[in-house]
C-alpha atoms as a PDB file:
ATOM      1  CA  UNK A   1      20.885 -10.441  -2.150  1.00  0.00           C
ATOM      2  CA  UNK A   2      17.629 -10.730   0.048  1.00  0.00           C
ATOM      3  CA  UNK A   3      17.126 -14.586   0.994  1.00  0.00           C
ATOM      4  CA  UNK A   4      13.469 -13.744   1.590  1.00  0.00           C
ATOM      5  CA  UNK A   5      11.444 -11.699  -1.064  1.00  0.00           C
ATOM      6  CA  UNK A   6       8.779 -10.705   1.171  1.00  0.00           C
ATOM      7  CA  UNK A   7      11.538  -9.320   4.314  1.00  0.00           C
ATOM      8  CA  UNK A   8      12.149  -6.028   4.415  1.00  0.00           C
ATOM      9  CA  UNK A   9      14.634  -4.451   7.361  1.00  0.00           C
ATOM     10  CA  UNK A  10      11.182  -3.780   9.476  1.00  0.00           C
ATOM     11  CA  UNK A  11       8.552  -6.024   8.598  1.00  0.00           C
ATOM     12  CA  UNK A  12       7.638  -8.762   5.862  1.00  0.00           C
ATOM     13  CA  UNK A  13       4.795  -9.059   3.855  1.00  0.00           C
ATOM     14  CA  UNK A  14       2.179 -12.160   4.112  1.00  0.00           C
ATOM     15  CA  UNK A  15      -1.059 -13.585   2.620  1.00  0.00           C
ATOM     16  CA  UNK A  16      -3.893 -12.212   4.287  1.00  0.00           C
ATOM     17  CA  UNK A  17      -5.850 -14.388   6.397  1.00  0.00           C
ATOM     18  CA  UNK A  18     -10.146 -14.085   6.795  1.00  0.00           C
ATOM     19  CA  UNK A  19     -10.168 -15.830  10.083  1.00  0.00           C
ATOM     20  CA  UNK A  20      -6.840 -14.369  11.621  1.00  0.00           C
ATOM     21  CA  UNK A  21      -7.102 -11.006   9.885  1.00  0.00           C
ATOM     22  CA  UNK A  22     -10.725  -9.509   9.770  1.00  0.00           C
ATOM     23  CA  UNK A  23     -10.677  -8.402  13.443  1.00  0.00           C
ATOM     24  CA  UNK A  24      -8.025  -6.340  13.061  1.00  0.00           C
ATOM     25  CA  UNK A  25      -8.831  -4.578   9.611  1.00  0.00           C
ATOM     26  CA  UNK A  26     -12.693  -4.174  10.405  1.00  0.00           C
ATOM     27  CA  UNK A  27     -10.990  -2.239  13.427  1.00  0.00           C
ATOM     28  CA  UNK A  28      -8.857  -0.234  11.509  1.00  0.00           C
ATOM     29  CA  UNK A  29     -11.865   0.673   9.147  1.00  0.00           C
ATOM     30  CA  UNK A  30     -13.838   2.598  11.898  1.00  0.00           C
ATOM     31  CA  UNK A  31     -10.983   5.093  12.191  1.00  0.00           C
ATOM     32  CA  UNK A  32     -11.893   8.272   9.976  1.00  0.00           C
ATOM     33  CA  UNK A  33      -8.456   9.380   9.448  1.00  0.00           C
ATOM     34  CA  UNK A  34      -7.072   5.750   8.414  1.00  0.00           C
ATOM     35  CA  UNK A  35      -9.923   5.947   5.931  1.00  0.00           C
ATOM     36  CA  UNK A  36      -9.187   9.555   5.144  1.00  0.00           C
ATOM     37  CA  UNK A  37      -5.694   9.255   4.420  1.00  0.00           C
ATOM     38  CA  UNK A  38      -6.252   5.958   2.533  1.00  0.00           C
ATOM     39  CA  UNK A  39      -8.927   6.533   0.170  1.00  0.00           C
ATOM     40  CA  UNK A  40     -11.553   9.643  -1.137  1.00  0.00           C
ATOM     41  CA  UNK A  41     -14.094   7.352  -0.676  1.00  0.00           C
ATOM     42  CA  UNK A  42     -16.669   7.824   2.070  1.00  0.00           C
ATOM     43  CA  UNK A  43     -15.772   7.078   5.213  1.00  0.00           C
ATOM     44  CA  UNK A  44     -18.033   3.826   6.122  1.00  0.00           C
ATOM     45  CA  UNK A  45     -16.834   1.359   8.998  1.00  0.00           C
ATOM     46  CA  UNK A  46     -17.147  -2.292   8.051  1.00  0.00           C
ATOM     47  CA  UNK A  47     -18.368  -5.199  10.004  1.00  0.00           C
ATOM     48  CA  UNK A  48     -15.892  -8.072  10.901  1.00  0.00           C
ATOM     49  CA  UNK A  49     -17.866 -10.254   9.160  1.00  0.00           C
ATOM     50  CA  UNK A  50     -17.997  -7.846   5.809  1.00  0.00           C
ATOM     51  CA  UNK A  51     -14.219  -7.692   6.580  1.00  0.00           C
ATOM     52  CA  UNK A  52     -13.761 -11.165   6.338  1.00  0.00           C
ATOM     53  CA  UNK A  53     -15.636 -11.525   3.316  1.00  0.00           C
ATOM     54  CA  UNK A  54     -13.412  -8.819   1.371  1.00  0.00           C
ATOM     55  CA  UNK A  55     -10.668 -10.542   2.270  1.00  0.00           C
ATOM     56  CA  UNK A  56     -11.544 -14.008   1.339  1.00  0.00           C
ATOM     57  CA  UNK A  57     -12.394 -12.111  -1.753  1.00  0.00           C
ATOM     58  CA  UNK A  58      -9.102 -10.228  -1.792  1.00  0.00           C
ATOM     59  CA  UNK A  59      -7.172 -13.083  -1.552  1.00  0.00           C
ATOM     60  CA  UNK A  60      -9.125 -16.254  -2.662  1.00  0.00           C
ATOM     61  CA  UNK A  61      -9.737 -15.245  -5.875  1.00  0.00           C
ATOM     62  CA  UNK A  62      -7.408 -15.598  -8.851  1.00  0.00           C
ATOM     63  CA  UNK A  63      -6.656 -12.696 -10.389  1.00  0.00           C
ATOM     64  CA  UNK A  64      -3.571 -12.379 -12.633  1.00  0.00           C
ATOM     65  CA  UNK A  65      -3.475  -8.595 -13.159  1.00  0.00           C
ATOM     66  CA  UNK A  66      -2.893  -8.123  -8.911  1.00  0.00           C
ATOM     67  CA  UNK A  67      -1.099  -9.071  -5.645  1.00  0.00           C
ATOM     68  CA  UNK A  68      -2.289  -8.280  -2.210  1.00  0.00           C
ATOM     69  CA  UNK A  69      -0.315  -8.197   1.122  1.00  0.00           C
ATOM     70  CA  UNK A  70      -0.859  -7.960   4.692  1.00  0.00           C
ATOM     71  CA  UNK A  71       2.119  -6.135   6.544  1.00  0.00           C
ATOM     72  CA  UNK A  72       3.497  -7.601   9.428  1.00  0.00           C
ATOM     73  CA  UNK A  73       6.630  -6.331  12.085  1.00  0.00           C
ATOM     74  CA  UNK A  74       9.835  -8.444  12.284  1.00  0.00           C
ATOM     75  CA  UNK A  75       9.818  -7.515  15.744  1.00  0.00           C
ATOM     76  CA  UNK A  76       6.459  -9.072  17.006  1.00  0.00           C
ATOM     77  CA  UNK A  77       5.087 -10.661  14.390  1.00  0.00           C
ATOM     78  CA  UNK A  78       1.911  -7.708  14.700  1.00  0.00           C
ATOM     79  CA  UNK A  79      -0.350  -6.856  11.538  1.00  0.00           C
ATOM     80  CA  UNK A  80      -0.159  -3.358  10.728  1.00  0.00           C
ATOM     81  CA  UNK A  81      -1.363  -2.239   7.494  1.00  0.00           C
ATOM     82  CA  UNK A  82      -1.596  -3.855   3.865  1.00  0.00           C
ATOM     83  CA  UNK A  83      -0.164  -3.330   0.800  1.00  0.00           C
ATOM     84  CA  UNK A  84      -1.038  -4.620  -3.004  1.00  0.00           C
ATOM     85  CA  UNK A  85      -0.377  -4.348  -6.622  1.00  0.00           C
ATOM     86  CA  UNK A  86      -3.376  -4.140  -9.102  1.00  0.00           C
ATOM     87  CA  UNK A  87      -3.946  -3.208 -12.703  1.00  0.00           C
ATOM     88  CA  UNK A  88      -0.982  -5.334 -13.782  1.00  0.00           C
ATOM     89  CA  UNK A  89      -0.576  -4.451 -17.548  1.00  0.00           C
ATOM     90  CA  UNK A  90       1.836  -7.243 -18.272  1.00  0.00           C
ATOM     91  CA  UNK A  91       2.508  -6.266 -21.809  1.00  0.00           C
ATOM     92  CA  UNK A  92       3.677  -2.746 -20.504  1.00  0.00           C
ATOM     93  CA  UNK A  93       5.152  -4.123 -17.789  1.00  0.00           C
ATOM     94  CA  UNK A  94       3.235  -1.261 -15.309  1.00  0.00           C
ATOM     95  CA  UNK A  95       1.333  -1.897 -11.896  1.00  0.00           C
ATOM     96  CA  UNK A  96      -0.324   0.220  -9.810  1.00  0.00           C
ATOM     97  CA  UNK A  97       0.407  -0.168  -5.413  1.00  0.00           C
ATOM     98  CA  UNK A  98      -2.260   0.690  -2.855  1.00  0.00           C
ATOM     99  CA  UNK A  99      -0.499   0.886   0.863  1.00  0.00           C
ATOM    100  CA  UNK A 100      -2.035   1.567   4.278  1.00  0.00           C
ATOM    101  CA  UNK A 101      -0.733   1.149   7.597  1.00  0.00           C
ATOM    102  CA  UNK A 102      -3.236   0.758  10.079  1.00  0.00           C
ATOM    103  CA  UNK A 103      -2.106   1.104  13.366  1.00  0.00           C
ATOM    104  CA  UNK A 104      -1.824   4.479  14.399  1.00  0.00           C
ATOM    105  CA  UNK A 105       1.139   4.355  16.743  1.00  0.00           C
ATOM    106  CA  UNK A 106       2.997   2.962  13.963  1.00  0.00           C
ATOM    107  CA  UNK A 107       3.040   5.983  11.411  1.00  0.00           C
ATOM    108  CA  UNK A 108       6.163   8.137  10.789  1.00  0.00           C
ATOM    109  CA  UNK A 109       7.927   4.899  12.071  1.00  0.00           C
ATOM    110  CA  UNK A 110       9.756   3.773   8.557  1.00  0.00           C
ATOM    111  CA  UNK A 111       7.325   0.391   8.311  1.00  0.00           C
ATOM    112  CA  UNK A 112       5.384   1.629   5.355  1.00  0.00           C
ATOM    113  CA  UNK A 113       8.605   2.989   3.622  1.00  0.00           C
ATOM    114  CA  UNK A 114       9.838  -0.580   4.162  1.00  0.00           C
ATOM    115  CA  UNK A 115       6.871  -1.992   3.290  1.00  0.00           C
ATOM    116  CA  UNK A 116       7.171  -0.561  -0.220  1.00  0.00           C
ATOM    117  CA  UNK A 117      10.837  -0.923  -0.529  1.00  0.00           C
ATOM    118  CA  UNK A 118       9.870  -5.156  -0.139  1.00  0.00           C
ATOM    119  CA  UNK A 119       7.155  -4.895  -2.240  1.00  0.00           C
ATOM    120  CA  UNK A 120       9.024  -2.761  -4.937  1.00  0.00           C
ATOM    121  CA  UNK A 121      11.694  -5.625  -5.139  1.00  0.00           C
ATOM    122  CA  UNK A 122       9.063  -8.336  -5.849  1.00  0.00           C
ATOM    123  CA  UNK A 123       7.858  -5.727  -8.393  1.00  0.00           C
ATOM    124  CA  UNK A 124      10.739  -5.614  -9.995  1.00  0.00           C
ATOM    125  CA  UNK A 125      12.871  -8.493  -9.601  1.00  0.00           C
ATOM    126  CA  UNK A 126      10.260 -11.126  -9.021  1.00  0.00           C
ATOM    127  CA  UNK A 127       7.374  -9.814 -11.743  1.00  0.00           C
ATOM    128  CA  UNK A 128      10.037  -8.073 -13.978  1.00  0.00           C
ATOM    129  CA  UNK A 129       7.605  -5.135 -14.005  1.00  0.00           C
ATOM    130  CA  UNK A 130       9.422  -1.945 -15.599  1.00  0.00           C
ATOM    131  CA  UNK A 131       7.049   0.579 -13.718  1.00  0.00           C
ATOM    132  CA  UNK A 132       4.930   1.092 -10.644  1.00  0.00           C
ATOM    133  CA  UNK A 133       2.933   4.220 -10.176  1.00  0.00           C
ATOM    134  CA  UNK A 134       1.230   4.977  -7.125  1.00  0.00           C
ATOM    135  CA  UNK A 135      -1.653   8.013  -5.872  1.00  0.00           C
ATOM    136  CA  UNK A 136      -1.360  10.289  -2.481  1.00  0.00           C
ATOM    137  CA  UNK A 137      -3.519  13.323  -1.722  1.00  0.00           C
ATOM    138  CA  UNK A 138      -1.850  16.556  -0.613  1.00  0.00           C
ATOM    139  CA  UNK A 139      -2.995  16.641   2.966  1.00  0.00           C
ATOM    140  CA  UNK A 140      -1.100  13.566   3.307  1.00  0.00           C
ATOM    141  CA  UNK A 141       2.289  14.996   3.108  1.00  0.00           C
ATOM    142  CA  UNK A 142       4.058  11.883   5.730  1.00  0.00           C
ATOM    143  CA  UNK A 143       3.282   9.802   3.029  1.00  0.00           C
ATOM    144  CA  UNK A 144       4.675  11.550   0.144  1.00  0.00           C
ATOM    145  CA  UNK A 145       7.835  11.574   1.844  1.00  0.00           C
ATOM    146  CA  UNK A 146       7.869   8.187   2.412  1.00  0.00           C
ATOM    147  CA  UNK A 147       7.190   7.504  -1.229  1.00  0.00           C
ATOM    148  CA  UNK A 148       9.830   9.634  -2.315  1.00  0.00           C
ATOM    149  CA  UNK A 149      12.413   7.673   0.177  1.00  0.00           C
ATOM    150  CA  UNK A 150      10.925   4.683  -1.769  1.00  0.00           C
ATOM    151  CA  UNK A 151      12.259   6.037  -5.053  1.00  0.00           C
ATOM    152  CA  UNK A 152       9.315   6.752  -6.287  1.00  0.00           C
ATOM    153  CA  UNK A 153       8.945  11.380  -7.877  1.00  0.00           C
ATOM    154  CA  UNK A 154       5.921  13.216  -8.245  1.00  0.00           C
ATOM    155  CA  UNK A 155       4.734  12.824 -12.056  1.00  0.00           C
ATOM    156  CA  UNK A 156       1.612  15.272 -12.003  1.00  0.00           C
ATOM    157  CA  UNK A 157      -1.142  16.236 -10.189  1.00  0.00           C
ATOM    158  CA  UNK A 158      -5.080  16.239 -10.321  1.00  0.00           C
ATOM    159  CA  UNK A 159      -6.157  19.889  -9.009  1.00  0.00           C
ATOM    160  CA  UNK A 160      -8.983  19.960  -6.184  1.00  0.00           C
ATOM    161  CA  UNK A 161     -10.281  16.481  -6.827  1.00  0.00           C
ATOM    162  CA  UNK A 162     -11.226  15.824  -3.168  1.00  0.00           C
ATOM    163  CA  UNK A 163     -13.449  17.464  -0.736  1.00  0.00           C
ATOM    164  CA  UNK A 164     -12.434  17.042   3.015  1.00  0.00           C
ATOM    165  CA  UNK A 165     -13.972  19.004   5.643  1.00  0.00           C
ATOM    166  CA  UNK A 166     -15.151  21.264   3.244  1.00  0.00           C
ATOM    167  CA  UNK A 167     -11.211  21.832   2.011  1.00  0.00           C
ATOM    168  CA  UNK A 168     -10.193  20.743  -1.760  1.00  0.00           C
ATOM    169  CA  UNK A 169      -7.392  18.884  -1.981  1.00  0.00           C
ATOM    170  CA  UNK A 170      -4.944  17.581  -4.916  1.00  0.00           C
ATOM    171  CA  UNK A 171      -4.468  14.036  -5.595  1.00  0.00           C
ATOM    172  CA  UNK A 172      -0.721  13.496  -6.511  1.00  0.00           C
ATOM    173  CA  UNK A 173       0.625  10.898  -9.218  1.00  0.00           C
ATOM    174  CA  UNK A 174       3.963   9.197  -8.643  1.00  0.00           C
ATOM    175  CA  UNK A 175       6.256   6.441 -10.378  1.00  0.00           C
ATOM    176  CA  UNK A 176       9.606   4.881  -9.959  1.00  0.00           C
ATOM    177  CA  UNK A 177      10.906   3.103 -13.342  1.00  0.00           C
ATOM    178  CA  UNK A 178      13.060   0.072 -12.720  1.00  0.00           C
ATOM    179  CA  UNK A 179      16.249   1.604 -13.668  1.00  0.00           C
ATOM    180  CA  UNK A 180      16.181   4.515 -11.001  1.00  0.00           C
ATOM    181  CA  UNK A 181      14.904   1.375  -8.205  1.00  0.00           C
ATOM    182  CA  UNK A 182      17.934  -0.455  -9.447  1.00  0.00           C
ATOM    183  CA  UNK A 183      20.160   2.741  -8.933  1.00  0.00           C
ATOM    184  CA  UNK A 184      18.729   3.073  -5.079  1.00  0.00           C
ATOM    185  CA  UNK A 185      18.340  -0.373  -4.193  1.00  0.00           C
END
């Protein structure tokens, strides 16, 4: 038994801060491949001050269908990425996680795997959620892996639903149900 939800073996997971926080994410939105392996949105660099305002936003509000996360390293106490729950269907007991570490030098590391292994346990134990589902595109096979060390299997797949560079790329569904967490955890 974990004595603190929000540890995992690597890092733990905190409220975001505006003031502390906004630096640091407005400079991990002005790297394209962050953005690109993060979203299918176009890739537009924020302002520290439009940073500060989506996460006063992203955190001040109350919202009862969502939970958001900054990640931070045991180690050093460094922010390196976020992670959050939205689309909370309580009655189905189903949410939907969002991950992204920001700091380059700390991908292919195991801090996003343990990210969502600490996250997946507040999921389930804490919320008493019975699913969490999760989307990846195909040229972001590093994080499929991690997923799938997460417990979480490929469900389906939406065919060429992303332009990059002029390539078409799938976007890949994946769940974990609470039994098969329990089974792994």
């Amino acid at each position: 038994m974990n004595n603190h939800l929000f540890h995992g073996q690597l890092v733990r997971l905190v409220a975001a801060n505006s003031e502390t926080d906004a630096e640091v994410m407005a400079r991990w939105s002005r790297n394209s491949e962050y953005h690109r392996l993060l979203d299918s949105d176009a890739f537009i660099p924020r302002s520290v001050k439009q940073t500060k305002e989506g996460i006063a936003e992203w955190m001040e509000h109350e919202r009862h269908d969502g939970f958001g996360f900054m990640i931070r390293t045991l180690a050093d106490d460094r922010p390196i990425g976020f992670i959050g729950m939205g689309g909370i269907n309580w009655n189905n007991g189903d949410g939907f996680i969002g991950i992204g570490i920001g700091e380059p030098e700390c991908w292919g590391k195991g801090y996003g795997t343990d990210a969502m292994r600490t996250l997946l346990r507040f999921a389930f134990d804490e919320l008493n959620l019975h699913r969490v589902s999760l989307s990846v595109y195909t040229y972001n096979p590093r994080a499929i892996r991690s997923y799938e060390k997460a417990g979480f299997k490929i469900e389906g797949r939406a065919r060429q639903v992303v332009n990059r560079d002029g390539q078409r790329a799938d976007e890949v569904f994946m769940g974990v149900l609470r039994e098969e967490w329990e089974r792994n955890a």
